[in-house]
N, C-alpha and C. Protein backbone atom coordinates (compact mmCIF):
# COMPACT_ATOMS: atom_id res chain seq x y z
N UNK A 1 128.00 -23.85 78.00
CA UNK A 1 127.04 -23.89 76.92
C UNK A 1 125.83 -23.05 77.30
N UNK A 2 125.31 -22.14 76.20
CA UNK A 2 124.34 -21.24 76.46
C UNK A 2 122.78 -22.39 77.10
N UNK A 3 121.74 -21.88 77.62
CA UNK A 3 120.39 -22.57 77.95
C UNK A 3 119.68 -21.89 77.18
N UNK A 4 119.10 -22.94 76.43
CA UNK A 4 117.55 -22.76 75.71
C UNK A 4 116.62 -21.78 76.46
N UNK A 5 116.57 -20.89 75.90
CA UNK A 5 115.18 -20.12 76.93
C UNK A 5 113.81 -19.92 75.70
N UNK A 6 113.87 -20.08 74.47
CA UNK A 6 112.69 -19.64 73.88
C UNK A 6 112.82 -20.52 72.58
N UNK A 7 111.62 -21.16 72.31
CA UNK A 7 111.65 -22.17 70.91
C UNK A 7 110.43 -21.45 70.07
N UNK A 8 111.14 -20.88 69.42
CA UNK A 8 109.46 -20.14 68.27
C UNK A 8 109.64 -21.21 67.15
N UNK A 9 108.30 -22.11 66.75
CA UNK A 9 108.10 -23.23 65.63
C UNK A 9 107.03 -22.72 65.00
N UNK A 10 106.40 -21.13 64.85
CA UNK A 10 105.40 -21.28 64.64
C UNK A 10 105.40 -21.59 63.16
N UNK A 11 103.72 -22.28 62.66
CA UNK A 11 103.91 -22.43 60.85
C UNK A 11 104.68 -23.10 60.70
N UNK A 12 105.16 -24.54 61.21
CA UNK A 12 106.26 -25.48 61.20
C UNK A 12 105.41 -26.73 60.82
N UNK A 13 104.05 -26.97 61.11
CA UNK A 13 103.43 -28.30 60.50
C UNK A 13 103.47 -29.15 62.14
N UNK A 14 103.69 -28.61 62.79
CA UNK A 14 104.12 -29.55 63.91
C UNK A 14 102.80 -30.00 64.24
N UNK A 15 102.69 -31.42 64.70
CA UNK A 15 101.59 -32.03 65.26
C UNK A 15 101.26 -32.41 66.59
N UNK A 16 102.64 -32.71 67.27
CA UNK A 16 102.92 -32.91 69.09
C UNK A 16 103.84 -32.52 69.02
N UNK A 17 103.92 -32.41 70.48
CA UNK A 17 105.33 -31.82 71.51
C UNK A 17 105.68 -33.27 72.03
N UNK A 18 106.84 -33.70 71.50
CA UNK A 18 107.16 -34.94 72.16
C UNK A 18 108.17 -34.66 73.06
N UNK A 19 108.03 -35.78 74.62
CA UNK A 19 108.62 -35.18 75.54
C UNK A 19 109.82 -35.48 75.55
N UNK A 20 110.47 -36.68 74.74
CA UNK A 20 111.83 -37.19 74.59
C UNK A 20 112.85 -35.55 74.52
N UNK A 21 111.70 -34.66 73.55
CA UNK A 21 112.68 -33.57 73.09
C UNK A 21 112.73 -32.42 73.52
N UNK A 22 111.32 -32.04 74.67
CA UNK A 22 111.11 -31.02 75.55
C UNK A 22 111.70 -30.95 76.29
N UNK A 23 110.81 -32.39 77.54
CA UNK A 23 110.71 -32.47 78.62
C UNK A 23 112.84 -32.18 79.65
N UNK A 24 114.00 -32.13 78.38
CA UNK A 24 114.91 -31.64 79.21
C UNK A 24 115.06 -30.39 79.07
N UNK A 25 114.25 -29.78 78.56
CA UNK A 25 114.93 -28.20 78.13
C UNK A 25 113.47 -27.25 79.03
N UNK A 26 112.63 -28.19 79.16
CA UNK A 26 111.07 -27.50 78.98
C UNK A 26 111.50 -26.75 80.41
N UNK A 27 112.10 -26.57 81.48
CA UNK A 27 112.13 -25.80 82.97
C UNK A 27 112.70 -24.40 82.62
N UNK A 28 113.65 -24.44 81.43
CA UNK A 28 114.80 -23.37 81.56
C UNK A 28 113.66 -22.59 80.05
N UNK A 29 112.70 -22.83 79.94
CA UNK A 29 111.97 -22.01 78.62
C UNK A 29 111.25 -20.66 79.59
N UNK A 30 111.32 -19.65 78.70
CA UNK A 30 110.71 -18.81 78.83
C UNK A 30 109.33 -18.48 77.71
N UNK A 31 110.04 -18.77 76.94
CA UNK A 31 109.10 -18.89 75.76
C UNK A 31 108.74 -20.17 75.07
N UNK A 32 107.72 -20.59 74.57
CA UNK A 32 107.32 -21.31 73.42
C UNK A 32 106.09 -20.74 72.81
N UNK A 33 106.32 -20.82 71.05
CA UNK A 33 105.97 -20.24 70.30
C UNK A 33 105.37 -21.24 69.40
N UNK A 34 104.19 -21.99 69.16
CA UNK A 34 104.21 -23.32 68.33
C UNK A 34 102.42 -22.81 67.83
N UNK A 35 102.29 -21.81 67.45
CA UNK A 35 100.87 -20.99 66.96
C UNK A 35 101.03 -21.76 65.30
N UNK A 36 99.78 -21.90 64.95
CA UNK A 36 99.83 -21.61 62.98
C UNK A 36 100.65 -23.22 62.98
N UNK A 37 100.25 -24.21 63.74
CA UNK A 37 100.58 -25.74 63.46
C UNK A 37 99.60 -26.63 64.09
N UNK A 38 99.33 -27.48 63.10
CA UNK A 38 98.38 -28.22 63.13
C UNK A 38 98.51 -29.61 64.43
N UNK A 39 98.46 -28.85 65.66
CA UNK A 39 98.90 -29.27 66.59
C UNK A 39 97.50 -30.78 67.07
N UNK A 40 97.97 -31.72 67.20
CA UNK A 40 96.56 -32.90 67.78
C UNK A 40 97.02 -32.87 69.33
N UNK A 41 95.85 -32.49 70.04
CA UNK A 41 96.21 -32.61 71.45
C UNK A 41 95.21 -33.96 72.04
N UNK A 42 96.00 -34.69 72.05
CA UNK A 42 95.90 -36.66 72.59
C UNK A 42 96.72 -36.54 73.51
N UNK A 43 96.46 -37.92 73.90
CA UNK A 43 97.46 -38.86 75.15
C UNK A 43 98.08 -38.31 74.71
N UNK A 44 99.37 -38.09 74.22
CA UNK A 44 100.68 -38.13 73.94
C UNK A 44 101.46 -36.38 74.15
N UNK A 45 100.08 -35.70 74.65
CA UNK A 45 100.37 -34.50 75.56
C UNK A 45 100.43 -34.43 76.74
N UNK A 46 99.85 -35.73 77.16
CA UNK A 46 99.75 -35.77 78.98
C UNK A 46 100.83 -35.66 80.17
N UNK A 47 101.76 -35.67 79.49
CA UNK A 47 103.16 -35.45 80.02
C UNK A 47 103.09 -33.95 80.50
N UNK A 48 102.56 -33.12 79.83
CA UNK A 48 102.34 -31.81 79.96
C UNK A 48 101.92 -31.26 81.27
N UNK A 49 100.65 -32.04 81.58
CA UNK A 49 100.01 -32.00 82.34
C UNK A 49 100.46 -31.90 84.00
N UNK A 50 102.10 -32.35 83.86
CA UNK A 50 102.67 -32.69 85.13
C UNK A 50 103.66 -31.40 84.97
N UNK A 51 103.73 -30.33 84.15
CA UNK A 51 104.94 -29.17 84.37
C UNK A 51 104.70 -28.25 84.15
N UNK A 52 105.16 -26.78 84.34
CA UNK A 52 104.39 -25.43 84.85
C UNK A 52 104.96 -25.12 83.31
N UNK A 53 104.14 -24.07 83.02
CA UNK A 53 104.28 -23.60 81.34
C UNK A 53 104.82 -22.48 81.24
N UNK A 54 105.85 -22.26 80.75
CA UNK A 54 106.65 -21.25 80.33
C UNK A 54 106.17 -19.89 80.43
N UNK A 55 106.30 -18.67 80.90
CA UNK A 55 105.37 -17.67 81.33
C UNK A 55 104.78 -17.50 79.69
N UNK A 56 105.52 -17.30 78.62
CA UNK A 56 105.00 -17.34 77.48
C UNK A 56 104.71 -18.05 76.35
N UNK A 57 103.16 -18.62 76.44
CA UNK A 57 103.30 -19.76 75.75
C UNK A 57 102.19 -19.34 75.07
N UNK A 58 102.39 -19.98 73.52
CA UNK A 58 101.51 -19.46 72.38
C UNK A 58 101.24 -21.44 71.98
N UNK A 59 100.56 -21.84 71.97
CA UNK A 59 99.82 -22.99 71.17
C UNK A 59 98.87 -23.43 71.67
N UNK A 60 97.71 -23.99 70.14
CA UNK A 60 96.93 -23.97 70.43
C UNK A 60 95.88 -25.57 69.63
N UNK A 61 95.18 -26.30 70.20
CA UNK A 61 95.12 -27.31 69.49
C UNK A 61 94.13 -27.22 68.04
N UNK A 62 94.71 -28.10 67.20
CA UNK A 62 93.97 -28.52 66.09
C UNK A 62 93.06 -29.27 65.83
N UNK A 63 93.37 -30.44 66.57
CA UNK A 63 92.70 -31.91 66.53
C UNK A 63 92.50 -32.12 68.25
N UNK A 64 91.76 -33.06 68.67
CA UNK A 64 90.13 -33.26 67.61
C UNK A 64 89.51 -31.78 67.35
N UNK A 65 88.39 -32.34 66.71
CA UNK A 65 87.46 -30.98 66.37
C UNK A 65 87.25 -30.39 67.57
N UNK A 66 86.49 -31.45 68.90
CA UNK A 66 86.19 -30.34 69.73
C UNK A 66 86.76 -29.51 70.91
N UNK A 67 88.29 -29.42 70.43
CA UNK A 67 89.45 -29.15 70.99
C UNK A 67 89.98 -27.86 70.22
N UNK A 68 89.82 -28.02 68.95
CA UNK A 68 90.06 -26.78 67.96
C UNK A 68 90.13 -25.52 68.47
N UNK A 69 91.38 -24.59 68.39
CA UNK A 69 91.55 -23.43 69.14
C UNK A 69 91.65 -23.42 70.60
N UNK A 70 91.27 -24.51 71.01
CA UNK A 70 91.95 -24.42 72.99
C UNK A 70 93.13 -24.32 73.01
N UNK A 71 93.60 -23.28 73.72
CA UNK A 71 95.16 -23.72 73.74
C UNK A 71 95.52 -24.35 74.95
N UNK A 72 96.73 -24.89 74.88
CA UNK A 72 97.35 -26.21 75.42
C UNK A 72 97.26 -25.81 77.09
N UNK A 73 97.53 -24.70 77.02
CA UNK A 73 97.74 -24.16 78.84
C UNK A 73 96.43 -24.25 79.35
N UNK A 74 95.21 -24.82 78.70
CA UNK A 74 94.07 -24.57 79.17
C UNK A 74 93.39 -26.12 79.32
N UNK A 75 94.27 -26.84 78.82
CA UNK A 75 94.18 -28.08 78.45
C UNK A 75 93.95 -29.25 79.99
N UNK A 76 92.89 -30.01 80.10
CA UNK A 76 92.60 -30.81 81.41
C UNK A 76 92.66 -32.37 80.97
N UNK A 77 93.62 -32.58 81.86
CA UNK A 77 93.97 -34.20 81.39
C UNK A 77 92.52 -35.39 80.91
N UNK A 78 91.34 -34.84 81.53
CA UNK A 78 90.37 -35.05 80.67
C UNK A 78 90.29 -34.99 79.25
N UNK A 79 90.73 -34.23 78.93
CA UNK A 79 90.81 -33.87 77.20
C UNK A 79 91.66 -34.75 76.21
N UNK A 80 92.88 -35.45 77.09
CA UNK A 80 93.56 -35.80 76.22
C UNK A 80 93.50 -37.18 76.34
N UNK A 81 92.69 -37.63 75.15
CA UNK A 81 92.70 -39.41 74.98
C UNK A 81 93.35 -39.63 73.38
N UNK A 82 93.29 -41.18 73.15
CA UNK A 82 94.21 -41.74 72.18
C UNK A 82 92.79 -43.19 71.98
């Protein structure tokens, strides 16, 4: 069976990256593409926080306000509460 190497969602509405659905594919990515979605970066990104990011990664948060436009690779487990 082929390996996932690149997930482009951009403009998909997406709100989180849940890890049930990443976290097995997320090592073998080269790409993720999740720009132009109204992404909330909370707790429920902190999973993140523990795995190296795909050399190419496009997303960027929505929510909260003072998170708006950070993108996720820049993201400090400080940031993400619930």
């Amino acid at each position: 069976m082929p390996s996932l190497v690149s997930v482009l969602l951009a403009e998909n509405n997406i709100v989180t990256i849940d890890m049930k659905t990443f976290a097995p594919v997320w090592s073998q990515l080269n790409k993720i593409d999740l720009l132009d979605n109204p992404m909330r970066c909370d707790c429920r990104l902190r999973w993140l926080m523990g795995v190296s990011f795909p050399k190419n990664t496009w997303a960027e948060c929505a929510e909260p306000p003072k998170l708006n436009g950070t993108e996720i690779i820049k993201l400090h487990p400080d940031d993400l509460w619930c």
